[in-house]
N, C-alpha and C. Protein backbone atom coordinates (compact mmCIF):
# COMPACT_ATOMS: atom_id res chain seq x y z
N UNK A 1 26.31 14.24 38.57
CA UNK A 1 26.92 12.91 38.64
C UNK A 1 25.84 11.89 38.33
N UNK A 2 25.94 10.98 37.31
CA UNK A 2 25.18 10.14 37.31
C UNK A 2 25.40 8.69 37.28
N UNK A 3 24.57 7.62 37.61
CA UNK A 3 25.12 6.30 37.64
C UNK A 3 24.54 5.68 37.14
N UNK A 4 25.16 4.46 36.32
CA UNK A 4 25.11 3.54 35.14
C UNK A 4 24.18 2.04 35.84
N UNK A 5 23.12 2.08 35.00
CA UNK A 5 22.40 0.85 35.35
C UNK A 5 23.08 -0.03 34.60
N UNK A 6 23.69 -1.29 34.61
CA UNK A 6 24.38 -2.07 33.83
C UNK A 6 22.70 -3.06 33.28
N UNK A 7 22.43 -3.03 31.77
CA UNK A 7 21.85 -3.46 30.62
C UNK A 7 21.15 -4.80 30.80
N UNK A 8 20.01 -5.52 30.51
CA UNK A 8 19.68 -6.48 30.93
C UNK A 8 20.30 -7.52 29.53
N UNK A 9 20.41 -8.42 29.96
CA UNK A 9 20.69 -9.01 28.88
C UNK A 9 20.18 -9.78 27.67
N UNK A 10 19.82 -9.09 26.40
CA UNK A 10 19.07 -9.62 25.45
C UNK A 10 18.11 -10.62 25.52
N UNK A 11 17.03 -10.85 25.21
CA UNK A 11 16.40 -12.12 25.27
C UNK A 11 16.90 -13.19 24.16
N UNK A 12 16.23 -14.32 24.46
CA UNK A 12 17.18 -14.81 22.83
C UNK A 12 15.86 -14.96 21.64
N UNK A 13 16.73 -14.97 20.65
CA UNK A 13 15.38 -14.71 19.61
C UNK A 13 14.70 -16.00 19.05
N UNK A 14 13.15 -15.77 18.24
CA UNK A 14 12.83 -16.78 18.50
C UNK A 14 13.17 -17.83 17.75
N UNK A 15 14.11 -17.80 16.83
CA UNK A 15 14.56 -18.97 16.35
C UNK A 15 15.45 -19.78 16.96
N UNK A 16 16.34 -18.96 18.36
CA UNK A 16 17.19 -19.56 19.01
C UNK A 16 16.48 -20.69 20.25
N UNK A 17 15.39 -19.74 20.22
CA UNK A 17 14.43 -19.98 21.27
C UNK A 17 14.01 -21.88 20.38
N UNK A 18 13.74 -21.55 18.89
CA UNK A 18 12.75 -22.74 18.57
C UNK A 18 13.49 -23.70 18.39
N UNK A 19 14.81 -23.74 18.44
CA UNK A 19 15.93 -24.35 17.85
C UNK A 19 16.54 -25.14 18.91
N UNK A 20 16.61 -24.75 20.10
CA UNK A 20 17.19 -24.84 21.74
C UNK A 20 15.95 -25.68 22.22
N UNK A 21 14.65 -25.68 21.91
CA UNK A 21 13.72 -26.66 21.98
C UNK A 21 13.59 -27.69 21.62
N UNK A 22 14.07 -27.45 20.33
CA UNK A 22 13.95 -28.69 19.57
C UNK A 22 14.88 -29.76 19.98
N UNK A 23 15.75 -29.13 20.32
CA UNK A 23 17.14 -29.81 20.38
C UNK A 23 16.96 -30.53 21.62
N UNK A 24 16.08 -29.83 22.63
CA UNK A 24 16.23 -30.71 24.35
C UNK A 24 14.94 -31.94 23.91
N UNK A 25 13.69 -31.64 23.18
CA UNK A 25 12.82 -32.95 22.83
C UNK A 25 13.90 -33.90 22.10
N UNK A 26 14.47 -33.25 21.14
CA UNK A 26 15.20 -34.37 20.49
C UNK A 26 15.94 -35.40 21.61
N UNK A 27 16.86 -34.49 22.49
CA UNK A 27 17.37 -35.62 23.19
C UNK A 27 16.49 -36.13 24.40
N UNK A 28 15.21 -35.76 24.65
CA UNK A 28 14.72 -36.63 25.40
C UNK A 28 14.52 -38.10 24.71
N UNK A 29 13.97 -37.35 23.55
CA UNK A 29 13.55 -38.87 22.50
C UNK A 29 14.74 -40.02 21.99
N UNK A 30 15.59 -39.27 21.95
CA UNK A 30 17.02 -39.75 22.05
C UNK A 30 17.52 -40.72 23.13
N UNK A 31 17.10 -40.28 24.12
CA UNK A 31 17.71 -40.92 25.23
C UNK A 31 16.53 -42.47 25.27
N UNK A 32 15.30 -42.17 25.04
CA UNK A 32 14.25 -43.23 25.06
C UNK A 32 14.56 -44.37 23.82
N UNK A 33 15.01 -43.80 22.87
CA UNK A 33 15.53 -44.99 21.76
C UNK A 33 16.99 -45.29 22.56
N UNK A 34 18.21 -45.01 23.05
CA UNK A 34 19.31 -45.70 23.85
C UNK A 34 18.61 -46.68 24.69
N UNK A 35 17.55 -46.29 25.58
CA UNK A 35 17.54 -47.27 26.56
C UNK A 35 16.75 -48.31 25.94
N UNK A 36 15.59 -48.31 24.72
CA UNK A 36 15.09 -49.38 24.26
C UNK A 36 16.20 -50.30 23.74
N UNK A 37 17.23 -49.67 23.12
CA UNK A 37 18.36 -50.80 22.92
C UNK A 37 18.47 -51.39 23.29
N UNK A 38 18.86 -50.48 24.72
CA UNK A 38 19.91 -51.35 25.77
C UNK A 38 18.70 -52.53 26.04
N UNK A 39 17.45 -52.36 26.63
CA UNK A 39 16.68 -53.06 27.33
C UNK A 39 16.46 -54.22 25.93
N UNK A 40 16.99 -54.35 24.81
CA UNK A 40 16.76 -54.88 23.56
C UNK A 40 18.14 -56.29 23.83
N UNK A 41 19.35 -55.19 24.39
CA UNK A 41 20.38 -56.27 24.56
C UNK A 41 20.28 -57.04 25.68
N UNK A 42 19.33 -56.37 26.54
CA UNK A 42 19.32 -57.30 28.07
C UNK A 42 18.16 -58.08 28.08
N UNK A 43 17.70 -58.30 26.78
CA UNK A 43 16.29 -59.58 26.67
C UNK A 43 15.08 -58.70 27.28
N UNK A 44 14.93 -57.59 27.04
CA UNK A 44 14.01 -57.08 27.85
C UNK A 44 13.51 -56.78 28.91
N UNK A 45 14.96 -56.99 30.09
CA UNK A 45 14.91 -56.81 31.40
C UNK A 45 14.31 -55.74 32.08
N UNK A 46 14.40 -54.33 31.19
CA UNK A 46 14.24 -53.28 31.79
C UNK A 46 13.09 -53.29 31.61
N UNK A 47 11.80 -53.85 30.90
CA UNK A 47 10.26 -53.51 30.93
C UNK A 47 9.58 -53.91 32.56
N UNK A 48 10.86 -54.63 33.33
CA UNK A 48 10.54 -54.81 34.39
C UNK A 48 10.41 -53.51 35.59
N UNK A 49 10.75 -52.77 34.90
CA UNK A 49 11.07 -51.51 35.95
C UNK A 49 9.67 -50.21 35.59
N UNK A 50 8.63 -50.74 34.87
CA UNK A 50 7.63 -49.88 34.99
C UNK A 50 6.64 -50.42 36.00
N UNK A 51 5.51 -49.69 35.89
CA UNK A 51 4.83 -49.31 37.32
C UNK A 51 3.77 -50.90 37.12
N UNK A 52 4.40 -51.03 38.69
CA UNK A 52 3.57 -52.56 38.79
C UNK A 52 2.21 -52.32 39.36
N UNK A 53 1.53 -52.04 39.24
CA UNK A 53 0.23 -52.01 39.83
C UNK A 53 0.36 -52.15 41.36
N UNK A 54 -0.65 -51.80 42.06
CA UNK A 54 -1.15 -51.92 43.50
C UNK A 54 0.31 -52.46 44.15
N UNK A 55 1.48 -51.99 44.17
CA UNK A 55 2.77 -52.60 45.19
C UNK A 55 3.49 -51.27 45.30
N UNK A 56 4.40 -51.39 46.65
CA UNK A 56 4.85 -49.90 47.34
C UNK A 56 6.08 -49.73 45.94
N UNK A 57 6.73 -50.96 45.34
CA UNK A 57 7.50 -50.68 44.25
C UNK A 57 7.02 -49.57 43.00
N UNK A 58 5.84 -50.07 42.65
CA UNK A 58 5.06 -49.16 41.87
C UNK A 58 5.12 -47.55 41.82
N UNK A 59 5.33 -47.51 42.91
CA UNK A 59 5.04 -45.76 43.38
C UNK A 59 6.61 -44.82 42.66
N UNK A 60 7.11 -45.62 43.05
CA UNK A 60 9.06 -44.82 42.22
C UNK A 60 8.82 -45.72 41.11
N UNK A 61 8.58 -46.35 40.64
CA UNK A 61 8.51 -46.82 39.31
C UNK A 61 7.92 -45.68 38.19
N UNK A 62 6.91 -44.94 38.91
CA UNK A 62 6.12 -43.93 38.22
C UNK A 62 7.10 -43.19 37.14
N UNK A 63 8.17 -42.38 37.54
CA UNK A 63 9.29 -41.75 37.27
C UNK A 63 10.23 -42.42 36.20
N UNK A 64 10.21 -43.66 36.35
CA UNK A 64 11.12 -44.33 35.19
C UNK A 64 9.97 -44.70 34.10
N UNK A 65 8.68 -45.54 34.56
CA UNK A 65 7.97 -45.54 33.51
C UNK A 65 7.85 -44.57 32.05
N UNK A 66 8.14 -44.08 31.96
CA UNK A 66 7.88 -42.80 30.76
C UNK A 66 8.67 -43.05 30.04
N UNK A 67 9.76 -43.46 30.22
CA UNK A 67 11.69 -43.37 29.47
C UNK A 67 11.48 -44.71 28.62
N UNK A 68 10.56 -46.02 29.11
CA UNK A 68 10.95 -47.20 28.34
C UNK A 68 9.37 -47.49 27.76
N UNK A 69 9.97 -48.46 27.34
CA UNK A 69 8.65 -48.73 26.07
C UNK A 69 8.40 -50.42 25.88
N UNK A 70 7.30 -51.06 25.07
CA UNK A 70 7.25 -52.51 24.81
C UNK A 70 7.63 -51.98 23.91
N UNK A 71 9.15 -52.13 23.35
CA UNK A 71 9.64 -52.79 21.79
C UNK A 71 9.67 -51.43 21.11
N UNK A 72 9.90 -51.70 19.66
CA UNK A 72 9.74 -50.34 18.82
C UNK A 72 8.89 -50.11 18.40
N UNK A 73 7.81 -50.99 18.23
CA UNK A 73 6.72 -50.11 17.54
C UNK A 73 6.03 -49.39 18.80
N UNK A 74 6.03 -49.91 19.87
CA UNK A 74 5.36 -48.80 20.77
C UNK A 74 6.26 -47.70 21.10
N UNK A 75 7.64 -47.31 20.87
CA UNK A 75 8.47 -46.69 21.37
C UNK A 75 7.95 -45.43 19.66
N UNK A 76 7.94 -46.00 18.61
CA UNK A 76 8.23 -45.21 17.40
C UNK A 76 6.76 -44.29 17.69
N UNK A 77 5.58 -45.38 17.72
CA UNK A 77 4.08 -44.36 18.13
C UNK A 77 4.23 -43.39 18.81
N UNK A 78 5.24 -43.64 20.49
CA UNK A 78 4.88 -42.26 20.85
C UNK A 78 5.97 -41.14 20.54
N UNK A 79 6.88 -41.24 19.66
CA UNK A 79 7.81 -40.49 19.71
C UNK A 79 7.65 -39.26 18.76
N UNK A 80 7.30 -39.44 17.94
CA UNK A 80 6.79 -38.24 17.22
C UNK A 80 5.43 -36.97 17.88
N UNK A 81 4.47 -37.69 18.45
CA UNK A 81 3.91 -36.87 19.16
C UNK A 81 4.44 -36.48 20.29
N UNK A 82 5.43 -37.22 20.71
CA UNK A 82 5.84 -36.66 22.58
C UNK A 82 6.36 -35.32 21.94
N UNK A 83 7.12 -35.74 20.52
CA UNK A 83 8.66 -34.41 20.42
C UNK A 83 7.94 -33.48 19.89
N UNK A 84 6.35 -33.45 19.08
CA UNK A 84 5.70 -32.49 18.44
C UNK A 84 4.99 -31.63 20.01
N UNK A 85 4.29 -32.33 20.43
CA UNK A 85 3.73 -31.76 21.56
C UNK A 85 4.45 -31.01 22.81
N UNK A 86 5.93 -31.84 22.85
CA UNK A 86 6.59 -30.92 24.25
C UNK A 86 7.48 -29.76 23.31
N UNK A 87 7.54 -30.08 22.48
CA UNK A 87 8.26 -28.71 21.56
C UNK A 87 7.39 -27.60 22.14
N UNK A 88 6.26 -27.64 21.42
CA UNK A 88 4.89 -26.82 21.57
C UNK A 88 4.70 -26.25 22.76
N UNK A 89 4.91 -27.34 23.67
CA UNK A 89 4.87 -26.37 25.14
C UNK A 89 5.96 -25.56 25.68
N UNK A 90 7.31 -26.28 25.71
CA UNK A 90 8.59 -26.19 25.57
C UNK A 90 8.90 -24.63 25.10
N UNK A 91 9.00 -24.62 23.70
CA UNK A 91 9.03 -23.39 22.92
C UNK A 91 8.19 -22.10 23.65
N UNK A 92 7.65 -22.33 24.10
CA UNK A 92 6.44 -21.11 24.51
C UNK A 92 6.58 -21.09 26.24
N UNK A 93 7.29 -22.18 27.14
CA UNK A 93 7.80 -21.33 28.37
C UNK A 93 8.39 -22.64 28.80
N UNK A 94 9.47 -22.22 29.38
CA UNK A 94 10.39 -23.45 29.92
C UNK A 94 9.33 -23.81 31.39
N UNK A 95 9.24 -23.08 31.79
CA UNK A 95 8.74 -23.27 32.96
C UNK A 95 7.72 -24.27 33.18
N UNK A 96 6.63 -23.75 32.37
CA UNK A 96 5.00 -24.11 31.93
C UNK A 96 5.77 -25.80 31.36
N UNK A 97 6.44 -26.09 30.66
CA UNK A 97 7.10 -27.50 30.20
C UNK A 97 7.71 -28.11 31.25
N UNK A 98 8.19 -27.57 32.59
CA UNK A 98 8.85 -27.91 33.41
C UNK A 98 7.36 -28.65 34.50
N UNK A 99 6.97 -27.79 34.86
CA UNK A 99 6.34 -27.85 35.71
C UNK A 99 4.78 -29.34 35.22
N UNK A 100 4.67 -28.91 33.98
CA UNK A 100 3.05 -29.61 33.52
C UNK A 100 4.06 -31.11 33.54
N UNK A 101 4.87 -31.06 32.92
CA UNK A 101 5.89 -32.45 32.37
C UNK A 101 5.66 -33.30 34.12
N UNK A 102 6.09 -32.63 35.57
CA UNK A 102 6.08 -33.33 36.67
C UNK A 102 4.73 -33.91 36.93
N UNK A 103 3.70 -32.45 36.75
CA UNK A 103 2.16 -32.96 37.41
C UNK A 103 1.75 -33.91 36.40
N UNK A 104 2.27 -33.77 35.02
CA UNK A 104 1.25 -34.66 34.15
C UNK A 104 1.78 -36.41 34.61
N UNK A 105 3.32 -36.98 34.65
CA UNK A 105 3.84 -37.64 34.76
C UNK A 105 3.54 -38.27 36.11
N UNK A 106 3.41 -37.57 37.41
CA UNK A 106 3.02 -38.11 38.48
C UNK A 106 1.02 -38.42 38.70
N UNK A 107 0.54 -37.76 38.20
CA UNK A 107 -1.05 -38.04 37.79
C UNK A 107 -0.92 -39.30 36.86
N UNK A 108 -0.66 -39.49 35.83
CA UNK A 108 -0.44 -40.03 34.78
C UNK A 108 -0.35 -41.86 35.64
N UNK A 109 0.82 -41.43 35.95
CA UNK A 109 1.46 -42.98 36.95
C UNK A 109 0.72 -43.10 37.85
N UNK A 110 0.30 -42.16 38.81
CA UNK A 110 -0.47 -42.71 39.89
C UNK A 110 -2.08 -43.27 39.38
N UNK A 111 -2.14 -42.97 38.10
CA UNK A 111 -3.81 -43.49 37.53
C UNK A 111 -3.35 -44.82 37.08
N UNK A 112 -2.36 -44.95 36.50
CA UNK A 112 -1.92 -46.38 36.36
C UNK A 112 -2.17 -47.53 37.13
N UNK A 113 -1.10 -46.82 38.35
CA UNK A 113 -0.75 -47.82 39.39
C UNK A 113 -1.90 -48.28 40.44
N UNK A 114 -2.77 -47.03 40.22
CA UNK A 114 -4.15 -47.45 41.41
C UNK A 114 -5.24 -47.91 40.39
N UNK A 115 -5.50 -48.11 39.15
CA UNK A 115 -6.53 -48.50 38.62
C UNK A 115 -6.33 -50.17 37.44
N UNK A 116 -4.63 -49.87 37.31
CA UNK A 116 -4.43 -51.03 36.44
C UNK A 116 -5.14 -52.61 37.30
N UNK A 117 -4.83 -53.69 36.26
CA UNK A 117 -5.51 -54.72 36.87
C UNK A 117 -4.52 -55.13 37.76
N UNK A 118 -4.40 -55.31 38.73
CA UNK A 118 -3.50 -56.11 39.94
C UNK A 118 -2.34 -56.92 38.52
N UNK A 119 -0.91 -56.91 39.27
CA UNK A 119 -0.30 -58.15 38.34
C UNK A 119 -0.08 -57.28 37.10
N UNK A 120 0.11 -56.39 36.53
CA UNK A 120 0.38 -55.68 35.39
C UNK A 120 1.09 -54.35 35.57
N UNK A 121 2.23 -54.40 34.32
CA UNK A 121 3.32 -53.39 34.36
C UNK A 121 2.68 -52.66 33.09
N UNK A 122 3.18 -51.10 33.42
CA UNK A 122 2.53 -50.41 32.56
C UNK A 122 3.75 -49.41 32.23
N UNK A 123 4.22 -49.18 31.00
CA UNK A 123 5.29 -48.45 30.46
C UNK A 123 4.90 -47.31 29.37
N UNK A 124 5.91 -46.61 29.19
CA UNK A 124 5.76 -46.07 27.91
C UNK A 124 5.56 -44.30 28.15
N UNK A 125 5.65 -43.66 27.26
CA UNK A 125 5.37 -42.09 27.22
C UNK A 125 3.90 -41.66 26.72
N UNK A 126 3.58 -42.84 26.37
CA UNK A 126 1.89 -42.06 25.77
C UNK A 126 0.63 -41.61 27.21
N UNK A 127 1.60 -41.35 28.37
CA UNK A 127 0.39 -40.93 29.64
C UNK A 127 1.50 -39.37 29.18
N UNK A 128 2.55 -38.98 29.27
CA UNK A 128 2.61 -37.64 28.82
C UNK A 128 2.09 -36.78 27.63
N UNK A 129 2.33 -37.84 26.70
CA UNK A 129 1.88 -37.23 25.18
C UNK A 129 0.56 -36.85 25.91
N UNK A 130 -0.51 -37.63 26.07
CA UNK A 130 -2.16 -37.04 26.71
C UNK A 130 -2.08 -35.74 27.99
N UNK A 131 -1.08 -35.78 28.06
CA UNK A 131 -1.25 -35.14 29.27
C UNK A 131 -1.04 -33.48 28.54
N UNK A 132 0.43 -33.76 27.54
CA UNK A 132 0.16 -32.01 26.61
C UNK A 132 -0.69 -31.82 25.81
N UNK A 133 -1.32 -32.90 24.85
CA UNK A 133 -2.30 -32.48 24.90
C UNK A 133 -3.62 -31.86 24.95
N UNK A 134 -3.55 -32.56 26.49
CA UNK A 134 -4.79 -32.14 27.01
C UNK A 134 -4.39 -30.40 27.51
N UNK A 135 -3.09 -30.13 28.02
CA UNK A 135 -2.46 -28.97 28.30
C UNK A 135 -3.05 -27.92 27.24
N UNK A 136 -2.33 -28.31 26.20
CA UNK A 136 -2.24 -27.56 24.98
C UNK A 136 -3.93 -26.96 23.91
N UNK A 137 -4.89 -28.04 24.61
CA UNK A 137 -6.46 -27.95 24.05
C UNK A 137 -6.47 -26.95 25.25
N UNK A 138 -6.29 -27.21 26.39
CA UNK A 138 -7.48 -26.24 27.27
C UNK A 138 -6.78 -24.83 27.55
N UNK A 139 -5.56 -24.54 27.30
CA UNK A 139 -4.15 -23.29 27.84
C UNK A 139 -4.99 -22.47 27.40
N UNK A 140 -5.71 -22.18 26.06
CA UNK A 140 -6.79 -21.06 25.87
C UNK A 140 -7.47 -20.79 26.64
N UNK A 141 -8.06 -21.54 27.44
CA UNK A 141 -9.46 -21.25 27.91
C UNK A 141 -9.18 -20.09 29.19
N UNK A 142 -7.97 -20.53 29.56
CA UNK A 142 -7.09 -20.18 31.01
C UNK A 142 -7.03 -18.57 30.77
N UNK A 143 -5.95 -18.45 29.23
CA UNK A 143 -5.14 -17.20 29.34
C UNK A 143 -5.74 -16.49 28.25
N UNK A 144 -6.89 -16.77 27.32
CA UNK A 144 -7.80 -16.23 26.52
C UNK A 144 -6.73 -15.38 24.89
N UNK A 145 -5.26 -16.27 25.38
CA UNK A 145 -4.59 -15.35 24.13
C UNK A 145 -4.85 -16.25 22.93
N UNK A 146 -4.73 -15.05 22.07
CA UNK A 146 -5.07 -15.87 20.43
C UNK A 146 -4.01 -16.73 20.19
N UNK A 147 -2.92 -16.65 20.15
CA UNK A 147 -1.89 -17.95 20.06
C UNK A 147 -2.42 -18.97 20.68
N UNK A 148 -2.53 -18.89 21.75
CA UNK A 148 -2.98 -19.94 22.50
C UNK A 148 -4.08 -21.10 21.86
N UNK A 149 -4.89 -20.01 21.64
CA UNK A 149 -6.24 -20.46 20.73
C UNK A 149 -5.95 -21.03 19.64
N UNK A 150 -5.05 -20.66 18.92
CA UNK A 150 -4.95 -21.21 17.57
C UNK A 150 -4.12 -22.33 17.22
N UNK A 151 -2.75 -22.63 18.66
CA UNK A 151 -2.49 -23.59 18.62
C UNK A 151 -3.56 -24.87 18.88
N UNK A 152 -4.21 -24.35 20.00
CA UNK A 152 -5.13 -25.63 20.17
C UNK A 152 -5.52 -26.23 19.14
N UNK A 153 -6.55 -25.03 18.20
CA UNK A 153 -7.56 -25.55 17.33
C UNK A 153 -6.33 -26.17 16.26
N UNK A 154 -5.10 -26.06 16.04
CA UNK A 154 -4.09 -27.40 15.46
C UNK A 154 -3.90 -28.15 15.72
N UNK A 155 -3.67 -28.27 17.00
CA UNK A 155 -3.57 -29.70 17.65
C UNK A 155 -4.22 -30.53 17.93
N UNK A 156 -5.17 -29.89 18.26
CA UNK A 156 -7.05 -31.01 17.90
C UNK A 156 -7.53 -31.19 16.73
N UNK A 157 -7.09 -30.70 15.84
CA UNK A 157 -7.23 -31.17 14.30
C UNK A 157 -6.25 -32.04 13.71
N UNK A 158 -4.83 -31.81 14.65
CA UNK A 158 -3.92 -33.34 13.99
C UNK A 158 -4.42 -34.43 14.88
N UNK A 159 -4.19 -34.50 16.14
CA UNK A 159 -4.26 -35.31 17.75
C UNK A 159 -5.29 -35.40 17.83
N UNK A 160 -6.55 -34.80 17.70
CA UNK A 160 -7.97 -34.94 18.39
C UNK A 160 -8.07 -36.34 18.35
N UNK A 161 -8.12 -36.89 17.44
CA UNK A 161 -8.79 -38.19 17.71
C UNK A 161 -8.08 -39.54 18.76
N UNK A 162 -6.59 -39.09 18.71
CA UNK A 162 -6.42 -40.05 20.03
C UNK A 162 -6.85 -39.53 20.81
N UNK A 163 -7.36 -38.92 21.53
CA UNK A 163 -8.22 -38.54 22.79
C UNK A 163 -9.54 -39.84 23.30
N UNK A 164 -9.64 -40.06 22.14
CA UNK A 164 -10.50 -41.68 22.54
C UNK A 164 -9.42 -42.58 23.42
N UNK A 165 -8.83 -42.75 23.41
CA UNK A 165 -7.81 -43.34 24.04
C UNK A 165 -7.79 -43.28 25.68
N UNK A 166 -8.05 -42.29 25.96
CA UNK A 166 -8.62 -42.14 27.36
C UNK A 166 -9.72 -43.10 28.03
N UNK A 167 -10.62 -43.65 26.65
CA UNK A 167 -11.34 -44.63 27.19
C UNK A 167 -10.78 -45.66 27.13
N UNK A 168 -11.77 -47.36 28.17
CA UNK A 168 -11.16 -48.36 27.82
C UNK A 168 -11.67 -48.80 26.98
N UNK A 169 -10.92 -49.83 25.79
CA UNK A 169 -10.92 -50.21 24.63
C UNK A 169 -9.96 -51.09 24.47
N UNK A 170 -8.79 -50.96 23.67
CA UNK A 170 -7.97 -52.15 22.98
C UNK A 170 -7.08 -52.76 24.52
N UNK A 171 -7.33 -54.04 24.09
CA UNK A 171 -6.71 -54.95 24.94
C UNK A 171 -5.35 -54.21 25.22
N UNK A 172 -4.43 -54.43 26.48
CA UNK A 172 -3.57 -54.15 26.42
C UNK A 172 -2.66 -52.94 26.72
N UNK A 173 -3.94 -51.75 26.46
CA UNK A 173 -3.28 -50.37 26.21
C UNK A 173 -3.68 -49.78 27.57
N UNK A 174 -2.97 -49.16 27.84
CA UNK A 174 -3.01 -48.63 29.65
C UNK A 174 -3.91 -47.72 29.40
N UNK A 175 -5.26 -47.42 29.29
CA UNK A 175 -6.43 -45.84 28.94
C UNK A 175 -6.35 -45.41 30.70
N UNK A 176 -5.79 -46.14 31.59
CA UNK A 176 -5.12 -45.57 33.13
C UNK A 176 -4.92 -44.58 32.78
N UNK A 177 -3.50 -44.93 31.99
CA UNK A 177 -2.44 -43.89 31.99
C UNK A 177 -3.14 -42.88 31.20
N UNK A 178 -3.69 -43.06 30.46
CA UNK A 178 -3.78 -42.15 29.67
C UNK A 178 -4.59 -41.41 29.82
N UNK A 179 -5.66 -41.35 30.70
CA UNK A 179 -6.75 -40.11 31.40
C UNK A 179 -6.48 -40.03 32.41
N UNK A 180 -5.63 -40.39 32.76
CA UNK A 180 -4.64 -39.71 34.54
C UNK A 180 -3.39 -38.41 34.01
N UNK A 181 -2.57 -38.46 32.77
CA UNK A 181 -1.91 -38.07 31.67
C UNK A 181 -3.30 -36.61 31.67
N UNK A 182 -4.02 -37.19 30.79
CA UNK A 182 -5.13 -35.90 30.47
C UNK A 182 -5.06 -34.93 31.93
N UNK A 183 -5.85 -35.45 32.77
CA UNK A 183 -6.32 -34.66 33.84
C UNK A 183 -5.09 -33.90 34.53
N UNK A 184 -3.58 -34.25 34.59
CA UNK A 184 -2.30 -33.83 34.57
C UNK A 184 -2.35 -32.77 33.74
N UNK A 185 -2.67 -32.79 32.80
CA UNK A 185 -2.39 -31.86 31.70
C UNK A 185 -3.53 -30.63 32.08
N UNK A 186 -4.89 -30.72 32.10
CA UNK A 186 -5.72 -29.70 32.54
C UNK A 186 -5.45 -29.42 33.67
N UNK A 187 -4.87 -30.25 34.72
CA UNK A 187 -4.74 -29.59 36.60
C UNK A 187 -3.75 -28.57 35.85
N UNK A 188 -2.65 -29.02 35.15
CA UNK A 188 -1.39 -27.98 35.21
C UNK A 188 -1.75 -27.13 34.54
N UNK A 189 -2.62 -26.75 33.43
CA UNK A 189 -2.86 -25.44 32.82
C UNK A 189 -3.38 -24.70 33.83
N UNK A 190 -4.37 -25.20 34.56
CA UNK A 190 -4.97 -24.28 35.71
C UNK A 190 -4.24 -23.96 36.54
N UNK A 191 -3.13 -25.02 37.30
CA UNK A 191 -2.81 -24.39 38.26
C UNK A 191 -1.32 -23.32 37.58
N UNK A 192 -1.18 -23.35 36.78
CA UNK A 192 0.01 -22.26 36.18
C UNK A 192 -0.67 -21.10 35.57
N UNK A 193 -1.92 -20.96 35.43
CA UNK A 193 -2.86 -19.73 35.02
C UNK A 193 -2.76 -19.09 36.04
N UNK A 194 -3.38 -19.73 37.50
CA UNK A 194 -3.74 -19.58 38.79
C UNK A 194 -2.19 -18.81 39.49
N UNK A 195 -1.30 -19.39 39.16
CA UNK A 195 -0.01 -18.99 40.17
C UNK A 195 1.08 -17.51 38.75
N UNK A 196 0.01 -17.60 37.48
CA UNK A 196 0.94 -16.46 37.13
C UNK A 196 1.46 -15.77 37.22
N UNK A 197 2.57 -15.07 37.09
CA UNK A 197 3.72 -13.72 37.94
C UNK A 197 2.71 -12.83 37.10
N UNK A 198 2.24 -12.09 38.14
CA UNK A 198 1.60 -10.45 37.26
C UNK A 198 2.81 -9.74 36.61
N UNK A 199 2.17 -9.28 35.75
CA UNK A 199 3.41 -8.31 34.55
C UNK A 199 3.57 -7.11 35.54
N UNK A 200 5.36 -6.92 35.24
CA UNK A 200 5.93 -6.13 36.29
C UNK A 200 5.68 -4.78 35.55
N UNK A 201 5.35 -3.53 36.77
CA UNK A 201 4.74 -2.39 36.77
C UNK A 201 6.13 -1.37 36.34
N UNK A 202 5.60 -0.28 35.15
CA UNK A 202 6.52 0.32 34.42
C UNK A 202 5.96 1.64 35.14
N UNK A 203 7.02 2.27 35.18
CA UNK A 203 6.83 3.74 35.68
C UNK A 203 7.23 4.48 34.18
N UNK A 204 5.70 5.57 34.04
CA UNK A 204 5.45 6.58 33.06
C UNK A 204 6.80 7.11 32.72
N UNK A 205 7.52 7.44 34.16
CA UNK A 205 8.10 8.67 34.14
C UNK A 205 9.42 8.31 33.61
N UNK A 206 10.29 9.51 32.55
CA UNK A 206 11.86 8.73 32.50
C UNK A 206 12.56 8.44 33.44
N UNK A 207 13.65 8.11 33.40
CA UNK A 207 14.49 8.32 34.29
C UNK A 207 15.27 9.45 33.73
N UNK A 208 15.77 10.29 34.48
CA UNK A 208 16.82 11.53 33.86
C UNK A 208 18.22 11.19 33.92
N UNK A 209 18.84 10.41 35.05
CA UNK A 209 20.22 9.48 34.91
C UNK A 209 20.55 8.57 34.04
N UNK A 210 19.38 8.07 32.67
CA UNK A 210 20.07 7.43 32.13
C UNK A 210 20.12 8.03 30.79
């Protein structure tokens, strides 16, 4: 008598995989051009809702900050790198995109909100863009795989050079956010190296029931 292990179910392949990625950056980026509209039809009301510096408001502001932008040209800058970079992570583990996306976003804001100048709102997605990034340069160093490696050395050959950006420089531009973003991005490669599920243990032997 023997009994039936019922089949695990297919993985999906990787074009479904690259395609199902694309599609969730798209509508993040999607959703960030709706609300610049909207905040376009309301005179710009909503730039009021990013992170005000040094006030208890600031602190939940962190969370909405990312979604809005000053205007379109700062909304168009970061949109192509947010959707190139979280693809990249995205595509290669939901999880690892899940998880870096919170730490980078809450690092990111809290460098804002404790270092900006008193009296200043700070918006926009370019503390995540730094934050994959910075993910995506160091994920080699962590897990020593050649993919890994070779994405980097692409992405620091398109992106490397905003990485200056981390310093301060042009009037205006939050470099807060944006090396609070970085250091988000390296805590989370480490700490998702650090908490990896060990690969589950295969027994040599067949099974004879199936």
């Amino acid at each position: 008598m023997s009994t039936l292990t019922p089949r695990e179910p297919a993985p999906p392949s990787r074009m479904h995989n690259a395609l199902s990625s694309g599609a969730t950056m798209l509508g993040i980026v999607a959703i960030m051009w709706i609300l610049e509209g909207i905040d376009v039809v309301l005179g710009n009301s909503l730039d009021n809702l990013g992170i005000h510096a040094h006030t208890s408001a600031g602190l939940w502001q962190i969370f909405l900050a990312p979604w809005l932008h000053y205007g379109w040209a700062h909304l168009t800058s970061n949109s192509v790198p947010l959707f190139v970079l979280g693809w990249l992570v995205l595509v290669r583990s939901r999880r690892d995109w899940a998880i870096s996306a919170v730490v980078i976003v809450i690092c990111s804001g809290l460098a804002a909100w404790a270092f900006s100048p008193p009296g200043s709102i700070t918006l926009g997605a370019s503390g995540v863009v730094f934050g994959w990034l910075a993910f995506l340069l160091v994920k080699g160093l962590f897990t020593h795989k050649l993919s890994d490696i070779v994405i980097a050395v692409m992405v620091f050959l398109v992106y490397g050079s905003v990485l200056w950006g981390v310093l301060p420089g042009t009037s205006g531009v939050s470099w807060q956010g944006h090396m609070g973003g970085a250091i988000g991005g390296v805590a989370s490669a480490s700490l998702l190296h650090r908490h990896r599920e060990p690969p589950a243990v295969t027994s040599s032997y067949p099974n004879p029931y199936r």
